[in-house]
N, C-alpha and C. Protein backbone atom coordinates (compact mmCIF):
# COMPACT_ATOMS: atom_id res chain seq x y z
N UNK A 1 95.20 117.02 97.22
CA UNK A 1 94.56 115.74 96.93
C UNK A 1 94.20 115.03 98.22
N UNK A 2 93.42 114.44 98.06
CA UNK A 2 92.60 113.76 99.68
C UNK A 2 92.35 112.30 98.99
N UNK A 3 93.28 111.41 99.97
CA UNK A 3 92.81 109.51 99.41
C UNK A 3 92.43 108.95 100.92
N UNK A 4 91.07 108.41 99.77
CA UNK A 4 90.32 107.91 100.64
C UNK A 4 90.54 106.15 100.85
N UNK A 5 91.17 105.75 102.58
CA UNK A 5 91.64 104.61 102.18
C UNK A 5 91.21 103.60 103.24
N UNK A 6 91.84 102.59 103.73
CA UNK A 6 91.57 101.82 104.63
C UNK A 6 92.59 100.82 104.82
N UNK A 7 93.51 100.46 105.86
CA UNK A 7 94.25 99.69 105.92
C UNK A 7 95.01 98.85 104.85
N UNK A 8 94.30 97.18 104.96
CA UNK A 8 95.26 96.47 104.14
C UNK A 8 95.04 96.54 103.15
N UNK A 9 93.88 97.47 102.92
CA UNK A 9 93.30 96.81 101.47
C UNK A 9 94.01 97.74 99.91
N UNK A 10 93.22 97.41 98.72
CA UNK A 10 93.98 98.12 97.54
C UNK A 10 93.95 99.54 97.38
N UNK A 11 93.46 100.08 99.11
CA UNK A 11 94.35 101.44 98.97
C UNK A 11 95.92 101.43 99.11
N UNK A 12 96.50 100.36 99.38
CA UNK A 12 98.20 100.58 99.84
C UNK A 12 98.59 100.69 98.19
N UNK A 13 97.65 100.20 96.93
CA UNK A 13 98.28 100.26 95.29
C UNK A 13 98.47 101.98 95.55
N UNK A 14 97.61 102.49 95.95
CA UNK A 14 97.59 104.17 95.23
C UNK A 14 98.10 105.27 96.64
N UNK A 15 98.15 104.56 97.33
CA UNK A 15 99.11 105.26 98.60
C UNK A 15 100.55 105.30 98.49
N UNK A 16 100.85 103.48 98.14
CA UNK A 16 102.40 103.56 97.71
C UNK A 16 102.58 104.79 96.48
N UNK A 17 101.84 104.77 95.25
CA UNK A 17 102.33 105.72 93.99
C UNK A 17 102.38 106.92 94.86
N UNK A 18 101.41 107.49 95.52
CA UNK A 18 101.60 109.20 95.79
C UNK A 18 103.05 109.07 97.21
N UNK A 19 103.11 108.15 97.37
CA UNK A 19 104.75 108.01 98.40
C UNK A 19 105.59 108.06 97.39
N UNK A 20 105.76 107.28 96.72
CA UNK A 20 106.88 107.18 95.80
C UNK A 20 107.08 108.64 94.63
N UNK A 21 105.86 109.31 94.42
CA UNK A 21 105.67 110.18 93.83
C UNK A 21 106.37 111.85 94.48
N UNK A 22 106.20 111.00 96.38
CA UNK A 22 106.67 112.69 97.32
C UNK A 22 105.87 113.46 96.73
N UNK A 23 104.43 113.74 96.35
CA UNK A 23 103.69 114.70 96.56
C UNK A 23 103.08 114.78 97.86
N UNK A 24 102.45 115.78 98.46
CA UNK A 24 101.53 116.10 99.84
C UNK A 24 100.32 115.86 99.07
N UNK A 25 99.40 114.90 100.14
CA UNK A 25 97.96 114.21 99.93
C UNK A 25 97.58 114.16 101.45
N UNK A 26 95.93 113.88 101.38
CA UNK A 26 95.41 114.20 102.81
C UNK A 26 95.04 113.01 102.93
N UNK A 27 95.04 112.13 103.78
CA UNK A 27 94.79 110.83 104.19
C UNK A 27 93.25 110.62 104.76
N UNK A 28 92.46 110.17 104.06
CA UNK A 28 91.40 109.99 105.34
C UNK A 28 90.73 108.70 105.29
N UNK A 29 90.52 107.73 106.26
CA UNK A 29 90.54 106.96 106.85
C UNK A 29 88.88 106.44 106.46
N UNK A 30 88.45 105.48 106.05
CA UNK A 30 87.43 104.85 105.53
C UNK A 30 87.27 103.94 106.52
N UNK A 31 86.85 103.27 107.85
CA UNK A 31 86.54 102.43 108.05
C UNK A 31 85.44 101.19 107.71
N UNK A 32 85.92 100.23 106.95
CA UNK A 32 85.50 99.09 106.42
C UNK A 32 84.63 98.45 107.51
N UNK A 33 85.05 98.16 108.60
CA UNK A 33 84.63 97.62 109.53
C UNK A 33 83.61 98.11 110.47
N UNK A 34 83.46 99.39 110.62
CA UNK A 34 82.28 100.35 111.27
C UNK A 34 81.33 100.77 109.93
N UNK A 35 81.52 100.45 108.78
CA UNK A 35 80.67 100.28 107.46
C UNK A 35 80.70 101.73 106.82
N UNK A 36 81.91 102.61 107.63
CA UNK A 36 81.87 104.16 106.95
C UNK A 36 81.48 104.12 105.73
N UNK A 37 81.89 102.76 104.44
CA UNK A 37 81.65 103.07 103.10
C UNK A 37 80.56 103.01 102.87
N UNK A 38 79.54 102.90 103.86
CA UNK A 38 77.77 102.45 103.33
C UNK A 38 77.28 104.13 103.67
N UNK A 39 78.22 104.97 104.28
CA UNK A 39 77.48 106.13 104.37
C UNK A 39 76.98 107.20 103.90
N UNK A 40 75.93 107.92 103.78
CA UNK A 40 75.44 108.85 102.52
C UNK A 40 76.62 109.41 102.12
N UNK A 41 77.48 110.30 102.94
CA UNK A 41 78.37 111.40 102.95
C UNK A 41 79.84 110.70 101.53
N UNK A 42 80.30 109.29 102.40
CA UNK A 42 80.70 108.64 101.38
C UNK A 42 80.21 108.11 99.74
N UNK A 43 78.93 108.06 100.14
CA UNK A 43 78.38 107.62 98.74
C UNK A 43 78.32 108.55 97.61
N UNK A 44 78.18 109.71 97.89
CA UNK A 44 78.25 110.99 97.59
C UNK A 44 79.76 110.96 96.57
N UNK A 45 80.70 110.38 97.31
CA UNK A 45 81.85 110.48 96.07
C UNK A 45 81.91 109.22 95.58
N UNK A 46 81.59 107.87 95.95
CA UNK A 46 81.61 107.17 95.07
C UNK A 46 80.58 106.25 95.59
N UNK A 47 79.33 106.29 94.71
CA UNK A 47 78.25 105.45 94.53
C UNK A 47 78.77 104.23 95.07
N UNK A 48 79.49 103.29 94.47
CA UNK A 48 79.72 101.88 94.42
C UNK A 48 80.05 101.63 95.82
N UNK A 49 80.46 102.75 96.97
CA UNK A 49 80.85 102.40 97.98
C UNK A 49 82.06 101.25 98.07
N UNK A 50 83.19 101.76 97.54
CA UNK A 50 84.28 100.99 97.68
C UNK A 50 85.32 102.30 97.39
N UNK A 51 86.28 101.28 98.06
CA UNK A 51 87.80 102.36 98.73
C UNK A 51 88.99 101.43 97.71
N UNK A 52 90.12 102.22 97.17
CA UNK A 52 90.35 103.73 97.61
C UNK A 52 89.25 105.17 96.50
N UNK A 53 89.90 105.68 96.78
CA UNK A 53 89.39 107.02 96.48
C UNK A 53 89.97 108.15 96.12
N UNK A 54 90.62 108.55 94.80
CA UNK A 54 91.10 109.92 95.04
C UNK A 54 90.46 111.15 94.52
N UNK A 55 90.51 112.02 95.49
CA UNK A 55 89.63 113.26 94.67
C UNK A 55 91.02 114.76 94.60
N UNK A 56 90.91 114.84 93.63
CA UNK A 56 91.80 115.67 93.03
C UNK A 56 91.35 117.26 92.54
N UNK A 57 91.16 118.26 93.44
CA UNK A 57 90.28 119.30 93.18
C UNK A 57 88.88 118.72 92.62
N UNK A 58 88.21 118.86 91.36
CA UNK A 58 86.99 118.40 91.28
C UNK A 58 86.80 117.34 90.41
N UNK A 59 88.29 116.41 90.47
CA UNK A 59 88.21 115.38 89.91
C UNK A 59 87.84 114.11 90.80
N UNK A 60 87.42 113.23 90.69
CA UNK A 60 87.32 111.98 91.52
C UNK A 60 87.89 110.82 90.71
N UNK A 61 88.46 110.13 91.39
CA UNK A 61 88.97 108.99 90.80
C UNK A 61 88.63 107.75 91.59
N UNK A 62 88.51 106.63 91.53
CA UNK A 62 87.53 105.45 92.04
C UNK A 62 88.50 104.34 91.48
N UNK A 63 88.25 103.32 92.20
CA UNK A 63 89.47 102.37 91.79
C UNK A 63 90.97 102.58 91.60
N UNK A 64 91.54 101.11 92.09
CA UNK A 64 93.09 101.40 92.45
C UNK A 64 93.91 101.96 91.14
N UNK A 65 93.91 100.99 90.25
CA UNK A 65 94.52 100.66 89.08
C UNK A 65 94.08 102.26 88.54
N UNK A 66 93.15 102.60 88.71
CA UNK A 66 92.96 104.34 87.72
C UNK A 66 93.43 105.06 88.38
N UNK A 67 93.35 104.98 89.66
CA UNK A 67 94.27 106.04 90.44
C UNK A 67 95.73 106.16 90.10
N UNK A 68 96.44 104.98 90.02
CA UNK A 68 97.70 105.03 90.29
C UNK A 68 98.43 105.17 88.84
N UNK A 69 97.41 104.83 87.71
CA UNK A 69 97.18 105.48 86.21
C UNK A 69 97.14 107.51 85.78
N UNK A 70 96.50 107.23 86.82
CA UNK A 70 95.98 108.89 86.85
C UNK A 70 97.23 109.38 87.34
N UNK A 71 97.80 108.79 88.17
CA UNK A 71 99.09 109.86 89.00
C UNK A 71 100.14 109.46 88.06
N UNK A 72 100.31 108.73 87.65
CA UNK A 72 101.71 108.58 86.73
C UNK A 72 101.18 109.81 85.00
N UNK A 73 99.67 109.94 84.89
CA UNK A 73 100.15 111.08 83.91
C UNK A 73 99.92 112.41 84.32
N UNK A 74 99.53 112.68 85.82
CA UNK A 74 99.88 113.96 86.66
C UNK A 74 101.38 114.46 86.55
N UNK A 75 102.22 113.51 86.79
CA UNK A 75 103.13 113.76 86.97
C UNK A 75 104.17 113.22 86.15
N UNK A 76 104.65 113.36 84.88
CA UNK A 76 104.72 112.80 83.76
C UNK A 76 106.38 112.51 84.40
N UNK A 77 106.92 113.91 84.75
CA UNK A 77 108.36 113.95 85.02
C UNK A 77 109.00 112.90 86.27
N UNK A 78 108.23 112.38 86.78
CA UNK A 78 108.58 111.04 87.81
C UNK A 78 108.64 110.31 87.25
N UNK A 79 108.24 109.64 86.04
CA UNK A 79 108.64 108.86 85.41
C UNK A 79 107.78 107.35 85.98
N UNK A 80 107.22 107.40 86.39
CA UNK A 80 106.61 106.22 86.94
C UNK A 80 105.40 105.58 85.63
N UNK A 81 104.91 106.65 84.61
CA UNK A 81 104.57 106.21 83.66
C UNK A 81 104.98 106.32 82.27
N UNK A 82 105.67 105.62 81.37
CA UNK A 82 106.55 105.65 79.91
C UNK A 82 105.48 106.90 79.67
N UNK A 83 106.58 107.87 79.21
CA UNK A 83 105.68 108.41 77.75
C UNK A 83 106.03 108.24 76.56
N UNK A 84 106.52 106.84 76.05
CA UNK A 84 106.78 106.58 74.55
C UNK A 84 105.09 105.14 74.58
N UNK A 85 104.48 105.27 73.49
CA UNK A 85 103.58 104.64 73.53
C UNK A 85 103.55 103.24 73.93
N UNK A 86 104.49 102.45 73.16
CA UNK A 86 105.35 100.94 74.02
C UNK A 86 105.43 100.89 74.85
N UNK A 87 106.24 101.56 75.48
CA UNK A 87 106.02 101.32 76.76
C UNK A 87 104.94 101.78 77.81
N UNK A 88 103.94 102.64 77.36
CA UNK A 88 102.48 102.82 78.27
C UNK A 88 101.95 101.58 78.22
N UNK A 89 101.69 101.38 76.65
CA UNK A 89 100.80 99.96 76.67
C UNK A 89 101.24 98.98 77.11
N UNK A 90 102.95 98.62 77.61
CA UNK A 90 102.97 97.23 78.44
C UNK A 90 102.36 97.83 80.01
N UNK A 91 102.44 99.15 80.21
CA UNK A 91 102.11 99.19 81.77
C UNK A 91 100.80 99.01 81.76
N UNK A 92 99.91 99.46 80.77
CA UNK A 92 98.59 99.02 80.86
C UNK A 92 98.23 97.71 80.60
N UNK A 93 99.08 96.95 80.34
CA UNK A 93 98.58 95.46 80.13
C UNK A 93 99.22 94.78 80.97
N UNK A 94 100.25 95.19 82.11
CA UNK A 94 100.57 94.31 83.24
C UNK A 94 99.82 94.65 84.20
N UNK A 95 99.51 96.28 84.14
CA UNK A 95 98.81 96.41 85.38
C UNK A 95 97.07 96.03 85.53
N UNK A 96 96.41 95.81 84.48
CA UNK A 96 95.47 94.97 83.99
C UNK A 96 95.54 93.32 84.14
N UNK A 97 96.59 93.29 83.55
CA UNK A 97 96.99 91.52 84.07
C UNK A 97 96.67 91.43 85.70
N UNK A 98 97.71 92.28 86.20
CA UNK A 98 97.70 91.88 87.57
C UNK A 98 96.25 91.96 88.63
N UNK A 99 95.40 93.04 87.76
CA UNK A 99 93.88 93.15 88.47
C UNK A 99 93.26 92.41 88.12
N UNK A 100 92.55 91.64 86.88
CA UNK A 100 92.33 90.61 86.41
C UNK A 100 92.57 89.52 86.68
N UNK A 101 93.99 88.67 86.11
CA UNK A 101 94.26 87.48 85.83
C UNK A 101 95.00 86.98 87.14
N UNK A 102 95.62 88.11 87.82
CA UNK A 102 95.94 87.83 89.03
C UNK A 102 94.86 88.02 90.36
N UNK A 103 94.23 89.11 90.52
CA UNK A 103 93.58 89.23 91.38
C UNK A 103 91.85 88.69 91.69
N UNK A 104 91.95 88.74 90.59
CA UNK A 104 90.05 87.83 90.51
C UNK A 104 90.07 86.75 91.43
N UNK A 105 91.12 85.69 91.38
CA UNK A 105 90.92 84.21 91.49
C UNK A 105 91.35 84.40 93.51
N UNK A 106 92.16 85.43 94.01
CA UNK A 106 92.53 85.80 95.04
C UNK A 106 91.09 86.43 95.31
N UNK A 107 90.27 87.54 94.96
CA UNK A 107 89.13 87.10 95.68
C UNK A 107 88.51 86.62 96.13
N UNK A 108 88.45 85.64 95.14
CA UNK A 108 87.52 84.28 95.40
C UNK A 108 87.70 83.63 96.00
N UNK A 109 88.60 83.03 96.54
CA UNK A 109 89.99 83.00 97.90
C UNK A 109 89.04 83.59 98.97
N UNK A 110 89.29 84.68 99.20
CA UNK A 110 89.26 85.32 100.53
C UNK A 110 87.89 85.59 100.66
N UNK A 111 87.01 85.75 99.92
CA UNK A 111 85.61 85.83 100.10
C UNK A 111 84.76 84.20 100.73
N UNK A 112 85.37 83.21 100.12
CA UNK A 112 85.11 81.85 100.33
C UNK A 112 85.61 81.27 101.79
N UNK A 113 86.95 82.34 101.96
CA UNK A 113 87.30 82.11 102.79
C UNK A 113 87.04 82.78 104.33
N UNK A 114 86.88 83.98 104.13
CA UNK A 114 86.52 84.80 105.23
C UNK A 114 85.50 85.48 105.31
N UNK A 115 85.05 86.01 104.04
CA UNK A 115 83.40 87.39 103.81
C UNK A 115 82.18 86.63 103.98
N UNK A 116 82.29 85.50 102.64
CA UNK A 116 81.07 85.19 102.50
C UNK A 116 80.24 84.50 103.89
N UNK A 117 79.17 84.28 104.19
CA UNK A 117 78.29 83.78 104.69
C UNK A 117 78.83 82.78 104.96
N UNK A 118 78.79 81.80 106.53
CA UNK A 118 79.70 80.19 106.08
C UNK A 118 78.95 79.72 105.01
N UNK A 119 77.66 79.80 105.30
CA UNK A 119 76.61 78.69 104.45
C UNK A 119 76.97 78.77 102.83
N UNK A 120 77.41 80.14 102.68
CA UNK A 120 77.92 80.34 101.47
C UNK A 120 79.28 80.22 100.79
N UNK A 121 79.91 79.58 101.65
CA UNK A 121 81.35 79.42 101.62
C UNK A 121 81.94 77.98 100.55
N UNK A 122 83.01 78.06 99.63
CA UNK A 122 82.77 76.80 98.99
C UNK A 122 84.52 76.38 98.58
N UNK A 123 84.75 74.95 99.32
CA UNK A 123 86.11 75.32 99.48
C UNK A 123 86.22 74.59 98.29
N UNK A 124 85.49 73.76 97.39
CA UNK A 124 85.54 73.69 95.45
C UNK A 124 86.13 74.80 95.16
N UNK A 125 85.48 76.28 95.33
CA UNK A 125 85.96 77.27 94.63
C UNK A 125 87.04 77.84 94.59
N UNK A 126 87.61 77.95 96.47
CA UNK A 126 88.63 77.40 96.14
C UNK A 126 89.66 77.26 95.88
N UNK A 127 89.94 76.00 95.78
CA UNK A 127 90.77 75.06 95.34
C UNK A 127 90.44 75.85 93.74
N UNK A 128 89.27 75.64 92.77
CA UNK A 128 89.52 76.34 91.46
C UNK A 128 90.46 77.52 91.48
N UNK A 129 90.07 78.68 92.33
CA UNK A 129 90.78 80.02 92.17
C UNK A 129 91.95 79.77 92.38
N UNK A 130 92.48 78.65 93.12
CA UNK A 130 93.98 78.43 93.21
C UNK A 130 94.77 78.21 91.76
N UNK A 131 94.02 76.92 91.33
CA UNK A 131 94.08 76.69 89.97
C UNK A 131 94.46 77.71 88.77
N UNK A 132 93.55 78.23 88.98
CA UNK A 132 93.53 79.56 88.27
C UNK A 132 94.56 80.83 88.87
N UNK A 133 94.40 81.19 89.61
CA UNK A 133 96.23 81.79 90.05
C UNK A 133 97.30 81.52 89.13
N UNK A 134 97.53 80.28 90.20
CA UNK A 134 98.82 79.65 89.56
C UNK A 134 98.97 79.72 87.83
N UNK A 135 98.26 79.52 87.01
CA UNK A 135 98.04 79.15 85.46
C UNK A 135 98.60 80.69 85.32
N UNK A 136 98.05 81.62 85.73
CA UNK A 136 98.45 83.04 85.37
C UNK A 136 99.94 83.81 86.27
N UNK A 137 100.08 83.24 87.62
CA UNK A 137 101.19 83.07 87.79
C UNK A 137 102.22 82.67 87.35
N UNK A 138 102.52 81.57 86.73
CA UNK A 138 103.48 80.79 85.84
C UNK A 138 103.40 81.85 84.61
N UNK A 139 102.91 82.70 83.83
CA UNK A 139 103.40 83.51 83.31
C UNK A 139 103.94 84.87 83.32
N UNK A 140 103.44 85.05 84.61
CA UNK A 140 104.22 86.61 84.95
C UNK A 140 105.50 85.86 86.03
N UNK A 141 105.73 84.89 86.27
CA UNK A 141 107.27 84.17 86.09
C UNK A 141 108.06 84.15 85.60
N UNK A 142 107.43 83.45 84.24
CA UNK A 142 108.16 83.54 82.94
C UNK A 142 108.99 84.65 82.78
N UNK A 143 107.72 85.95 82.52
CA UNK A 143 108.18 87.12 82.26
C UNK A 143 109.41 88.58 82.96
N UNK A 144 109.18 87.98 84.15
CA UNK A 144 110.31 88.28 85.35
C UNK A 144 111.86 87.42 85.48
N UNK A 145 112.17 86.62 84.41
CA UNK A 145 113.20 85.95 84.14
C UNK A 145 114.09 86.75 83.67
N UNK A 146 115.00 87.59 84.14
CA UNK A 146 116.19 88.62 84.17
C UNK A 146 115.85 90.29 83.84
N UNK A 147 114.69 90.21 84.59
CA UNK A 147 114.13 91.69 84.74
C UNK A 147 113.91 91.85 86.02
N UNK A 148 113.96 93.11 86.46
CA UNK A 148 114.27 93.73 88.06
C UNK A 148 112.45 94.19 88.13
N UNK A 149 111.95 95.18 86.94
CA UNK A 149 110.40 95.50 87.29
C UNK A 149 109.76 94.94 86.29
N UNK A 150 108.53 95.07 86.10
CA UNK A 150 107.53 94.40 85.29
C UNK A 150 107.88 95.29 83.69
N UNK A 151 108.13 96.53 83.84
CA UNK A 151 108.01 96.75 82.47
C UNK A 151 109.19 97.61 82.62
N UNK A 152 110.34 97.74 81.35
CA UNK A 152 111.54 98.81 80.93
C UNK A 152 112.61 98.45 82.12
N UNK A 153 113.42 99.53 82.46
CA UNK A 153 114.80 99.10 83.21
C UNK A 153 114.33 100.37 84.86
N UNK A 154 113.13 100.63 85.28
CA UNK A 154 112.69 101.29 85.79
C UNK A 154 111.53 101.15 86.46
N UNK A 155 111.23 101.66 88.15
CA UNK A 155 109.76 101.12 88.20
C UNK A 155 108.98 102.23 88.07
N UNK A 156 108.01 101.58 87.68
CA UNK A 156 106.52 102.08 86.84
C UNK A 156 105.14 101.61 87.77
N UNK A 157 103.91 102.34 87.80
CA UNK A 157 103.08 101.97 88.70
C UNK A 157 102.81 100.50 88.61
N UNK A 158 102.81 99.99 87.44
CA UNK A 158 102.83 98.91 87.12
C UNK A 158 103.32 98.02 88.36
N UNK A 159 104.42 98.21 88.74
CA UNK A 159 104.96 97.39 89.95
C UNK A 159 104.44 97.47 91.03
N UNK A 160 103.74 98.64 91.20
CA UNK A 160 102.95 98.87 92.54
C UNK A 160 101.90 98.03 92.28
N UNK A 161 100.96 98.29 91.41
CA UNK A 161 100.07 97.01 91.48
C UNK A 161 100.15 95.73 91.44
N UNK A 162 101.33 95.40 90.26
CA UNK A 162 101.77 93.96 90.96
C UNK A 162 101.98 93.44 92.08
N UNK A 163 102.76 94.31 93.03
CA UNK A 163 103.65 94.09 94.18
C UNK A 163 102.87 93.81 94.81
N UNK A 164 101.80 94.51 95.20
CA UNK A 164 100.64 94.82 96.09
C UNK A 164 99.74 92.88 95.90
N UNK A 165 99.56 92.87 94.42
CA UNK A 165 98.70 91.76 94.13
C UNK A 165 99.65 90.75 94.29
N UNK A 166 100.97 90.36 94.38
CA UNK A 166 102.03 88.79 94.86
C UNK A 166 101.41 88.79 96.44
N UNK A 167 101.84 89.78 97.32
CA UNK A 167 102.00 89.94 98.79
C UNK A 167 100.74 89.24 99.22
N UNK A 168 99.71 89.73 98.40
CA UNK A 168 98.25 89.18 98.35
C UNK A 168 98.04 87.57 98.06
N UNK A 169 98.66 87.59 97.57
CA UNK A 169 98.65 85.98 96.94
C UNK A 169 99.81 85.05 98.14
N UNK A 170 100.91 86.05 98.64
CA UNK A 170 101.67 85.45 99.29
C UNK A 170 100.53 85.22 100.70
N UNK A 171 99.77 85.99 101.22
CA UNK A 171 99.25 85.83 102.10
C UNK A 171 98.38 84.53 102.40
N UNK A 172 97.94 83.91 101.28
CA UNK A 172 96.89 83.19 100.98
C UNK A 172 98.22 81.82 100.67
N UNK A 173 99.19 82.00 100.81
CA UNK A 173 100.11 81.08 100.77
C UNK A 173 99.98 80.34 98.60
N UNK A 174 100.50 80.87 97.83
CA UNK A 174 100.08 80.70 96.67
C UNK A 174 101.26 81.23 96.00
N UNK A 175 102.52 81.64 96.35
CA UNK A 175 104.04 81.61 95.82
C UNK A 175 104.94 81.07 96.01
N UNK A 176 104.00 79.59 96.31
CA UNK A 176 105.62 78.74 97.31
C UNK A 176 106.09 78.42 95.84
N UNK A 177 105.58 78.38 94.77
CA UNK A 177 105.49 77.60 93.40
C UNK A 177 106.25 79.09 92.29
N UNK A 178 107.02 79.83 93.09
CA UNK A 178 107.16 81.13 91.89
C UNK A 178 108.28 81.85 92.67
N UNK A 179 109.38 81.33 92.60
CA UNK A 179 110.33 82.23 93.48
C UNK A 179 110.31 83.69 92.90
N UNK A 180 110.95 83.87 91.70
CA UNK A 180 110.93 85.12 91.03
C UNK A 180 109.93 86.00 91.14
N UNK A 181 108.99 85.58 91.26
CA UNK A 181 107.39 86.55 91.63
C UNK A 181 107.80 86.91 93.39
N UNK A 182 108.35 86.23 93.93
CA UNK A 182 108.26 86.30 95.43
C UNK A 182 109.57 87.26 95.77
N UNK A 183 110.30 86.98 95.06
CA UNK A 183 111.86 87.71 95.09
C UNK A 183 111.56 89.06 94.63
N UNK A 184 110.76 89.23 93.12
CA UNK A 184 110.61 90.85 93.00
C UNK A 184 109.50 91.09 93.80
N UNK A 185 108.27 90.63 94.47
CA UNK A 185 107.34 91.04 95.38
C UNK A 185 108.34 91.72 96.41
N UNK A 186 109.57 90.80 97.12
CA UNK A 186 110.13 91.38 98.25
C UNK A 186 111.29 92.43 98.25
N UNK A 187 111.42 92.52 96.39
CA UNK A 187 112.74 93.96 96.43
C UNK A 187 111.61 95.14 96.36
N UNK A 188 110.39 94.77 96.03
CA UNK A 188 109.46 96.23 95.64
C UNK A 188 109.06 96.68 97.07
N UNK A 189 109.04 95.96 97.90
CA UNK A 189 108.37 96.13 99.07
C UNK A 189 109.73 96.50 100.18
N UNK A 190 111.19 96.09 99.33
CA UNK A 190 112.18 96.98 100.23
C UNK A 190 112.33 98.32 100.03
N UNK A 191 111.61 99.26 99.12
CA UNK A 191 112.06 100.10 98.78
C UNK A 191 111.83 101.34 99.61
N UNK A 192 112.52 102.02 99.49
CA UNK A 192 112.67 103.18 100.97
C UNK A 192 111.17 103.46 100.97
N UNK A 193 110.37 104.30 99.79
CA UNK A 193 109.09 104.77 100.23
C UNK A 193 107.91 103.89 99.91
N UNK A 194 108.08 102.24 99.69
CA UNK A 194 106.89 101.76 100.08
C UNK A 194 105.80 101.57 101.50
N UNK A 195 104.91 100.57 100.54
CA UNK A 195 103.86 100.62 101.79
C UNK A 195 103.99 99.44 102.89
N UNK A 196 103.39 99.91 103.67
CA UNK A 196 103.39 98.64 104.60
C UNK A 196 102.88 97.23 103.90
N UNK A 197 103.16 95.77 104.19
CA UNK A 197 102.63 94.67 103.54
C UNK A 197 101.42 94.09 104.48
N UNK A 198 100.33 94.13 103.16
CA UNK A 198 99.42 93.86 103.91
C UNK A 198 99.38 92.90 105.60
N UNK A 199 99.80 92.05 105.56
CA UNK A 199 99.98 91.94 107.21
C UNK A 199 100.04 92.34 108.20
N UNK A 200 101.15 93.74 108.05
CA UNK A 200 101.71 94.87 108.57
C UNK A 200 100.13 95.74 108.84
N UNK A 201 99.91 95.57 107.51
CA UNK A 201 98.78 96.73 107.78
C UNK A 201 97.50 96.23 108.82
N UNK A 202 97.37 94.80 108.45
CA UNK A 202 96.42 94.30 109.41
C UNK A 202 96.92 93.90 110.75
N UNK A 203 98.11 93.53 111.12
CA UNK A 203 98.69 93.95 112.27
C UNK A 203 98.23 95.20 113.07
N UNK A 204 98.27 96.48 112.21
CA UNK A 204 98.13 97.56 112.89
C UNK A 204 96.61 98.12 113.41
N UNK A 205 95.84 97.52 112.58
CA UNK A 205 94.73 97.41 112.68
C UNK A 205 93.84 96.67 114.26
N UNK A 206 94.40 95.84 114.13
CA UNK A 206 94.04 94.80 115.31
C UNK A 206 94.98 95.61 116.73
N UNK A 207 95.98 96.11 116.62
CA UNK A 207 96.92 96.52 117.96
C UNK A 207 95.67 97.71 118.64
């Protein structure tokens, strides 16, 4: 398997699963910043020109959340994805939550804040996406009230994408308001074979 990735970004969702998984994968390096993803050779596996990437003999997989979907039913016996139906469908509806209801409004964040154009920059928006965070934060709070992972007595990719999407939100300063989100963000991120936190990763980037 060969993942195609780039530092801080939501390749660390599907880098952490194949770590935690201990399978051998080939790493190759997308630079965002020299525009590698605008290049024919890249476009070639995924049109949309966005990272990560996994290609799996002559499978391709595109986006975080399917990747790290895809490897939990590769590998059924790791256990990282339920195979009783209940419990798939909460991992598909947290780990959906967390790309959605969590991560949309954190775009909008960092695009306003750093991508877009200044001229195009709108600190209304914001202040909204904060808004909006938090509203969906306060329920995956709730739901972390005497549970260790997001779904069963076990972690599930599910947590990788969460984990990945708090740290994200912690960055942007947006968990001073959610200890429990911040407390399991920082046991998922102690765990022997996670990923670096995004900081880390952009730390390494800049050295």
């Amino acid at each position: 398997m060969r993942l195609y990735e780039f530092g801080p970004t939501r390749s660390l969702r599907a880098r952490w699963t194949l770590q935690e998984l201990g399978v051998d994968f080939e790493p190759i390096t997308v630079n965002l910043q020299k525009k590698e993803h605008h290049r024919p050779e890249f476009l070639k596996i995924n049109p949309a020109g966005r990272i990560p990437v996994l290609v799996d003999g002559d499978i391709v997989v595109p986006e975080s959340v399917a990747i790290v979907l895809y490897l939990g039913e590769k590998y059924p016996e790791k256990g990282l994805l339920p195979r009783d139906l209940r419990g798939r469908s909460q991992v598909l509806r947290w780990s959906l939550f967390a790309a959605t209801e969590l991560e949309q409004p954190l775009w909008r964040i960092t695009r306003h804040r750093s991508l877009y154009p200044e001229a195009d920059r709108s600190p209304a928006d914001i202040a909204l996406a904060g808004r909006d965070f938090r509203e969906m934060a306060a329920v995956l709070e709730q739901h972390l009230q005497d549970r260790a992972f997001v779904v069963g007595d076990g972690v599930t990719v599910a947590d990788f994408v969460t984990a990945y999407t708090l740290d994200w939100a912690d960055v942007v300063d947006l968990l001073g308001d959610f200890p429990r989100c911040k407390a399991y963000m920082e046991r998922m991120y102690a765990r022997p074979k996670a990923t670096l936190r995004i900081a880390e990763a952009f730390a390494r980037l800049q050295s």
